[in-house]
C-alpha atoms as a PDB file:
ATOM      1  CA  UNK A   1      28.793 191.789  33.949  1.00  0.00           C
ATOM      2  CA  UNK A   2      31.576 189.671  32.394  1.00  0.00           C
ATOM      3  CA  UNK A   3      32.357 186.491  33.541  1.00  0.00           C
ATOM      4  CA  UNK A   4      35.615 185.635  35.071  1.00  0.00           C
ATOM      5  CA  UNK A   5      37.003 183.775  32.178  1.00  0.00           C
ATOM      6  CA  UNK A   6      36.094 186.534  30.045  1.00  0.00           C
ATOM      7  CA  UNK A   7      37.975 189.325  32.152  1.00  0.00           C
ATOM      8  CA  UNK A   8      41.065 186.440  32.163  1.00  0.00           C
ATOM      9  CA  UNK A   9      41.407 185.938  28.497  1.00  0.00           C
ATOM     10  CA  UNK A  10      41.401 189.768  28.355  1.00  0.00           C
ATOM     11  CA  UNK A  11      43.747 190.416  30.312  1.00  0.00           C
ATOM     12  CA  UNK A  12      46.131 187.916  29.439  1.00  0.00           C
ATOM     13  CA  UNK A  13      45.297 189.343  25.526  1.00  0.00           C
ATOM     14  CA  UNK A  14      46.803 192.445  26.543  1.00  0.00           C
ATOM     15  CA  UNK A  15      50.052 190.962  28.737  1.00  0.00           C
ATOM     16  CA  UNK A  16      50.424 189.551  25.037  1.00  0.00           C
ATOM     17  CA  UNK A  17      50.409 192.262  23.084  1.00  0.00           C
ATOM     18  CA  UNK A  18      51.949 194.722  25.364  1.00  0.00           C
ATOM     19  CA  UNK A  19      54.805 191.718  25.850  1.00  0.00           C
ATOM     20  CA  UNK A  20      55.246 191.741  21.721  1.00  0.00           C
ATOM     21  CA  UNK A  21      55.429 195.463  21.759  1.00  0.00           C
ATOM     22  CA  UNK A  22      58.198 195.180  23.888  1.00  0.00           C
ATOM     23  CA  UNK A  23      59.770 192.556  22.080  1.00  0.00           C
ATOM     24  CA  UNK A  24      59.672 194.304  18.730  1.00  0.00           C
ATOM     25  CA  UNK A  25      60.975 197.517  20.439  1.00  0.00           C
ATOM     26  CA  UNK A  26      63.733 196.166  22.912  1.00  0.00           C
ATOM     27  CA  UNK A  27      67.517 196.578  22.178  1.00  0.00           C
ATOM     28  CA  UNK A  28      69.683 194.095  20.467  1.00  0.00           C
ATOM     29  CA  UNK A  29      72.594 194.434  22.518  1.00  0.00           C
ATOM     30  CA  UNK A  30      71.118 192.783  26.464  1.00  0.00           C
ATOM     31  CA  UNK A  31      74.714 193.458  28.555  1.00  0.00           C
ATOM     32  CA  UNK A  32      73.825 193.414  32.463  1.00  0.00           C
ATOM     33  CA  UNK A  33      75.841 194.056  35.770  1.00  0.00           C
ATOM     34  CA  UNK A  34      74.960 190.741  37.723  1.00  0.00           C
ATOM     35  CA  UNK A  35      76.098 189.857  41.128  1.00  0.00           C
ATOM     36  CA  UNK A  36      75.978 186.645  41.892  1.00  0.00           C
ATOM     37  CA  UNK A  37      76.420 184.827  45.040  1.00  0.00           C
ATOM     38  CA  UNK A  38      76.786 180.965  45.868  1.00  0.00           C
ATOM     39  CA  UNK A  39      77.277 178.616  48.746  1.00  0.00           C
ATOM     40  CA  UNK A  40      79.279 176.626  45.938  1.00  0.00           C
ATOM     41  CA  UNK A  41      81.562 179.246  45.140  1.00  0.00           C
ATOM     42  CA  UNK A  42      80.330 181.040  41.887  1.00  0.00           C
ATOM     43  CA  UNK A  43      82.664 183.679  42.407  1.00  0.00           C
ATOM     44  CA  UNK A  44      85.932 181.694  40.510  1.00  0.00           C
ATOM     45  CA  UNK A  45      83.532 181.663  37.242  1.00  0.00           C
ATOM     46  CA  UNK A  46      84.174 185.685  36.956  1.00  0.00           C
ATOM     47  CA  UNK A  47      86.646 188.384  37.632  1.00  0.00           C
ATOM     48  CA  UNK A  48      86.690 190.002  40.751  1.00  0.00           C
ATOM     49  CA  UNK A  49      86.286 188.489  44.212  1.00  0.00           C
ATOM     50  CA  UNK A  50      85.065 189.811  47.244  1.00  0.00           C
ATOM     51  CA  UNK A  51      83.858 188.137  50.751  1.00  0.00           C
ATOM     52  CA  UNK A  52      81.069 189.166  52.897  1.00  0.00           C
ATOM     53  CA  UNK A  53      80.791 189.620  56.778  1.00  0.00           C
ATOM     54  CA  UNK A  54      79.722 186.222  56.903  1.00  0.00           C
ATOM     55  CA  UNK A  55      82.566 184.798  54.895  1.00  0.00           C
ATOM     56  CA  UNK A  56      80.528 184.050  52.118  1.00  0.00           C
ATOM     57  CA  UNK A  57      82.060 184.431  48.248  1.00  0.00           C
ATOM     58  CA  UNK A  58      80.495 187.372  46.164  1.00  0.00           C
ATOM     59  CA  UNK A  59      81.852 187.860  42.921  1.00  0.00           C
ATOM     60  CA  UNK A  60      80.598 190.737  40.641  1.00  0.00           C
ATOM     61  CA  UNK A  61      80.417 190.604  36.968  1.00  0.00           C
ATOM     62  CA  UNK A  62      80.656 193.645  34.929  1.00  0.00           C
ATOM     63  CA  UNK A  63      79.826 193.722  31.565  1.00  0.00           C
ATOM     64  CA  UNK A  64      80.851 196.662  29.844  1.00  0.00           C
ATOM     65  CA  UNK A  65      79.537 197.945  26.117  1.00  0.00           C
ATOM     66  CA  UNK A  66      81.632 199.833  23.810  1.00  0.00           C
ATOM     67  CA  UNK A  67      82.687 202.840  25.013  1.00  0.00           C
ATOM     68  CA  UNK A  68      82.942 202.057  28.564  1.00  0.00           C
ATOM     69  CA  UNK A  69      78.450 202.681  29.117  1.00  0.00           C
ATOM     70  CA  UNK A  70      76.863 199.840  30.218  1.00  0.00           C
ATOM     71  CA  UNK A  71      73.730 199.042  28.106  1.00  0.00           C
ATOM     72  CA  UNK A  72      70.536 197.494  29.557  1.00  0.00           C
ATOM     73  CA  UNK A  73      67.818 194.989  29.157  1.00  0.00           C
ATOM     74  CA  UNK A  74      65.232 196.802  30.988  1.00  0.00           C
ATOM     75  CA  UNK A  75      65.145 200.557  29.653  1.00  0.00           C
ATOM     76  CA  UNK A  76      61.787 201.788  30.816  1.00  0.00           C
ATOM     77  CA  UNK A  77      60.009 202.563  34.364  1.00  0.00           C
ATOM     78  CA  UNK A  78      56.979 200.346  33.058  1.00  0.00           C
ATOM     79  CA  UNK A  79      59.494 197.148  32.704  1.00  0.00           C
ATOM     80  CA  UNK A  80      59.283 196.812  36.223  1.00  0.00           C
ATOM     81  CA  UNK A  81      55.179 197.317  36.359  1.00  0.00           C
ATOM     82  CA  UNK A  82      55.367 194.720  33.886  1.00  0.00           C
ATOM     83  CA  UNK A  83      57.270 192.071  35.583  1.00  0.00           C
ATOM     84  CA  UNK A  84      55.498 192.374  38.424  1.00  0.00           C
ATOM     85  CA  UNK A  85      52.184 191.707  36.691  1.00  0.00           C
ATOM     86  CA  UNK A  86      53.733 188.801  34.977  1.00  0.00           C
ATOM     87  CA  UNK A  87      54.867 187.256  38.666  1.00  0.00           C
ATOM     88  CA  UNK A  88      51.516 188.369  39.837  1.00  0.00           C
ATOM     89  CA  UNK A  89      49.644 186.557  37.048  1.00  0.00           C
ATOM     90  CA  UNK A  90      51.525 183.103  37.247  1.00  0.00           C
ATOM     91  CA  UNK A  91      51.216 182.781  41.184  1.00  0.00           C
ATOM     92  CA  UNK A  92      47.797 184.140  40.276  1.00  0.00           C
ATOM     93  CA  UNK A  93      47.507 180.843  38.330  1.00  0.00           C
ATOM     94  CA  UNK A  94      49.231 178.422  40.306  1.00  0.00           C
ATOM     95  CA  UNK A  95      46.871 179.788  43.609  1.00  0.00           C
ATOM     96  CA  UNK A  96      44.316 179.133  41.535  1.00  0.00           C
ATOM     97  CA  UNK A  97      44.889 175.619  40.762  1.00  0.00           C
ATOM     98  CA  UNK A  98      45.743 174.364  44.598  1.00  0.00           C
ATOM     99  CA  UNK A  99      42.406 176.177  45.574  1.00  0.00           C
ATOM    100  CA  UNK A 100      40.722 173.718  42.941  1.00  0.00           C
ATOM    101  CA  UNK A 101      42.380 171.135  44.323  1.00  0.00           C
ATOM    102  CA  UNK A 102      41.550 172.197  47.734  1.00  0.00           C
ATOM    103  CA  UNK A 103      38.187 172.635  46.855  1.00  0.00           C
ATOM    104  CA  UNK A 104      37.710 169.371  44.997  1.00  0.00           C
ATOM    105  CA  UNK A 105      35.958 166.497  46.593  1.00  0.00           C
ATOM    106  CA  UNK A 106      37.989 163.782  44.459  1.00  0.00           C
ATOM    107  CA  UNK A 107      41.473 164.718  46.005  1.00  0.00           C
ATOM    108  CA  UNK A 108      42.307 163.213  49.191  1.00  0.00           C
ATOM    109  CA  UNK A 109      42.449 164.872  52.317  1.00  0.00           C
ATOM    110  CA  UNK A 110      47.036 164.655  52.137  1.00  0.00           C
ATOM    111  CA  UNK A 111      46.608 166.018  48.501  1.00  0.00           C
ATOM    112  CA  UNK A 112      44.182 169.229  50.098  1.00  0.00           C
ATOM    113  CA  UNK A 113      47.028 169.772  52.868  1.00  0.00           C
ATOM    114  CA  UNK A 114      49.861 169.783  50.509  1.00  0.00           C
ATOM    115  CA  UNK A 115      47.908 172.441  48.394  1.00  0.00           C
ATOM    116  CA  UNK A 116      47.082 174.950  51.310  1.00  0.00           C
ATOM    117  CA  UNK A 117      50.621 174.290  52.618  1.00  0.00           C
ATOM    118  CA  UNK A 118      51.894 174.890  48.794  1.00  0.00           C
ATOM    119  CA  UNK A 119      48.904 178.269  49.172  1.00  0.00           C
ATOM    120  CA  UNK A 120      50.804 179.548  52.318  1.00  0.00           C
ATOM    121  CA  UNK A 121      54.328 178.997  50.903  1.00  0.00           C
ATOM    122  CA  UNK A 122      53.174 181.477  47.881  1.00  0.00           C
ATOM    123  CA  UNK A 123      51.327 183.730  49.909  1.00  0.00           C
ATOM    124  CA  UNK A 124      54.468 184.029  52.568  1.00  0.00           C
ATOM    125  CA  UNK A 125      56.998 183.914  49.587  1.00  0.00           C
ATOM    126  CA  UNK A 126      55.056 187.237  47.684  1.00  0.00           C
ATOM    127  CA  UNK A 127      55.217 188.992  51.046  1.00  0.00           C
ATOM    128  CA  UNK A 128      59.125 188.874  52.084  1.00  0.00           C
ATOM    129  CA  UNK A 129      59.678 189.734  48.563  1.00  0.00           C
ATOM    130  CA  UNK A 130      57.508 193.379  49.192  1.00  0.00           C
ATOM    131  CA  UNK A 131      59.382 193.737  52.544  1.00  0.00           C
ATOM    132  CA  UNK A 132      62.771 193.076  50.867  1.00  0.00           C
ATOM    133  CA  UNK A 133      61.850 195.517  48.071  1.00  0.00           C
ATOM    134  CA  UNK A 134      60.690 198.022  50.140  1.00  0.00           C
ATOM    135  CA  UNK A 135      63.781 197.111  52.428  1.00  0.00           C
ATOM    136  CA  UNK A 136      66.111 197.703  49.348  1.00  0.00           C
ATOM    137  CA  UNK A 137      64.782 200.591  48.135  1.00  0.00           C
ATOM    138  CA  UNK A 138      64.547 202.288  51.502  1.00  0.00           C
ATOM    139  CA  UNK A 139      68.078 201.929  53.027  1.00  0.00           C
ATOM    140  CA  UNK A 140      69.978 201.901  49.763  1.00  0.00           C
ATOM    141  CA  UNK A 141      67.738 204.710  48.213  1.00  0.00           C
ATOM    142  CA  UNK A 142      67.344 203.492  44.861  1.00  0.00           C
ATOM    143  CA  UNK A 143      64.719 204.410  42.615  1.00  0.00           C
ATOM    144  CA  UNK A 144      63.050 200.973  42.069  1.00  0.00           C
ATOM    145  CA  UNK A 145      63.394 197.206  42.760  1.00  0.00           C
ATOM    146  CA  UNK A 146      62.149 194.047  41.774  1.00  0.00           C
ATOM    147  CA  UNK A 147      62.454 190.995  43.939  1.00  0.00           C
ATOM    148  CA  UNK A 148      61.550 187.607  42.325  1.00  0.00           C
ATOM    149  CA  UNK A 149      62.113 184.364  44.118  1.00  0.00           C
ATOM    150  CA  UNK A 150      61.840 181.035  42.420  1.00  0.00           C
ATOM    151  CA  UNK A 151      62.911 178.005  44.102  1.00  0.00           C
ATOM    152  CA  UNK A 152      66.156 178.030  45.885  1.00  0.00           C
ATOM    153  CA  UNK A 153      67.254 181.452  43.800  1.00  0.00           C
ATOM    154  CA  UNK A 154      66.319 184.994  44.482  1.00  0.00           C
ATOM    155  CA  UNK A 155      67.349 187.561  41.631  1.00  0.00           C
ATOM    156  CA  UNK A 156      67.608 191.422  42.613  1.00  0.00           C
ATOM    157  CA  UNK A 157      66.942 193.766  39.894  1.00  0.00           C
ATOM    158  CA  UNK A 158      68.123 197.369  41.251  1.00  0.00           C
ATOM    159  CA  UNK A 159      67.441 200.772  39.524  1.00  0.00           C
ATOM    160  CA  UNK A 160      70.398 203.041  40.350  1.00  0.00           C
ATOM    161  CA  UNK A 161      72.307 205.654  39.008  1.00  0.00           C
ATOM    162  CA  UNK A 162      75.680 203.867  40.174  1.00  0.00           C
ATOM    163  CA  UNK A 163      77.088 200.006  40.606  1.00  0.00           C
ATOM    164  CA  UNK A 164      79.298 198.474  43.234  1.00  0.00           C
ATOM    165  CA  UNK A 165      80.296 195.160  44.432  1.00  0.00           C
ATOM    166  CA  UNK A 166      79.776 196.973  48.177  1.00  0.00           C
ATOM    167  CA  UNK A 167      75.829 197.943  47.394  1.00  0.00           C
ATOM    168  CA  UNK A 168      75.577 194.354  45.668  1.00  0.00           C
ATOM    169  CA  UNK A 169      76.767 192.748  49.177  1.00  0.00           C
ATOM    170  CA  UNK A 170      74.531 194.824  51.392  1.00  0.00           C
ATOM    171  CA  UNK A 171      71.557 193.666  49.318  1.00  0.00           C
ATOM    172  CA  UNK A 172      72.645 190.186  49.285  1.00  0.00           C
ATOM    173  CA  UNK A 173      72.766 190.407  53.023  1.00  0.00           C
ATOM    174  CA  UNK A 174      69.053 192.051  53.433  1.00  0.00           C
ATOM    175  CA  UNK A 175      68.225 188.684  51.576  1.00  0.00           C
ATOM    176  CA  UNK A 176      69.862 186.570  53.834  1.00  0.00           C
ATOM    177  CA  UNK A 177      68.483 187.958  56.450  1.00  0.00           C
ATOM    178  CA  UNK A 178      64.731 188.098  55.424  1.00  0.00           C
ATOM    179  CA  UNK A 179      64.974 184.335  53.249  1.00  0.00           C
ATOM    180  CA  UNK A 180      67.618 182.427  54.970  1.00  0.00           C
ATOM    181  CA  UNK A 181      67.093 179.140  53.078  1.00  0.00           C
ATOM    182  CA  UNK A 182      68.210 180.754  49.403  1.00  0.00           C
ATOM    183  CA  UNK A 183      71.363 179.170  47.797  1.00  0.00           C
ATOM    184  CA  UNK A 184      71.823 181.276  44.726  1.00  0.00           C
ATOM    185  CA  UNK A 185      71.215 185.437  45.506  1.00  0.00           C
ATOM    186  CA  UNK A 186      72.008 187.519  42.249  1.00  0.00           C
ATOM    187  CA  UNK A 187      72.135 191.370  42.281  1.00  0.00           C
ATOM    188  CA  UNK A 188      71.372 193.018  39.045  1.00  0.00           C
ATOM    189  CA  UNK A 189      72.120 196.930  38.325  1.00  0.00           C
ATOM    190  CA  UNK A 190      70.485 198.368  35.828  1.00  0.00           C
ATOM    191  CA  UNK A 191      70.964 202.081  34.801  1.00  0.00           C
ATOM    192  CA  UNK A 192      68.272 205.076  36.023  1.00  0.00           C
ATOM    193  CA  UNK A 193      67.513 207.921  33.847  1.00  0.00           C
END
């Protein structure tokens, strides 16, 4: 049976090379429709200007290639797999390294707490971020979306066959709603087939 390390280094092998693939193969032009919504008032840094029930400022960026398509970053179904893996692979990581410390007799006991609190954060974090996606995809009946939250910023990646300031506010609020203490919530469309 392998060991652990083994099955690791394999893996993360393959995120390598599949990653390079990608790279090699992606498009040069990278336009995307972002949303992007800020206590601080993001929304005089672009065109057009909405506000939400709450009040809040939404502005929504549209980036527009020649011909009036908009072109993509992300232009297969397995982008999304692979993102996911990648998030799934660092928290993978990082959970690894507080149970060490957890687990470690040198570290003292405050050190241990702050680990398993830092354990519960990620664990807590990785779940509103499946509800939210399945949230997402369920009400506004997209084909897929990705939910990654990092800090105090949560970026929306949305699969859909159309764009609108209106769907980017709905999702916004489904974020507020499920992670209240976000500051920065960006809403990006990208194209379906």
């Amino acid at each position: 049976m392998l060991k652990k390390q083994t099955v690791w280094l394999l893996t993360m092998l393959s995120l390598v090379v599949v990653l390079s693939v990608y790279y090699v193969t992606a498009p040069k032009d990278m336009n995307d429709s972002v949303a992007f919504m800020n206590e601080q008032n993001k929304a005089s840094e672009t065109g057009k200007k909405s506000t939400t029930k709450d009040g809040a400022d939404v502005a929504v960026e549209e980036t527009e290639a020649k011909g009036g398509k908009a072109t993509s970053s992300i232009a297969s179904d397995d982008v999304f797999t692979e993102l996911r893996m990648q998030i799934e692979d660092e928290r993978s990581r990082l959970r690894d390294q507080l149970n060490a410390i957890v687990a470690s007799s040198n570290a003292t006991p405050e050190q241990k707490s702050d680990a398993y609190e830092k354990i519960q954060k990620l664990e807590a974090l990785a779940e509103k971020e499946a509800t939210l996606e399945t949230l997402i995809k369920s009400k506004g009946g997209y084909e897929d979306v990705l939910v990654r939250a990092d800090g105090d910023t949560v970026r929306v990646t949305v699969k859909a066959k159309q764009r609108s300031a209106k769907a980017a506010n709905e999702i916004i609020q489904l974020v507020k709603s499920e992670i209240s203490d976000m500051q920065d919530i960006a809403v990006e469309f990208q194209p379906a087939n």
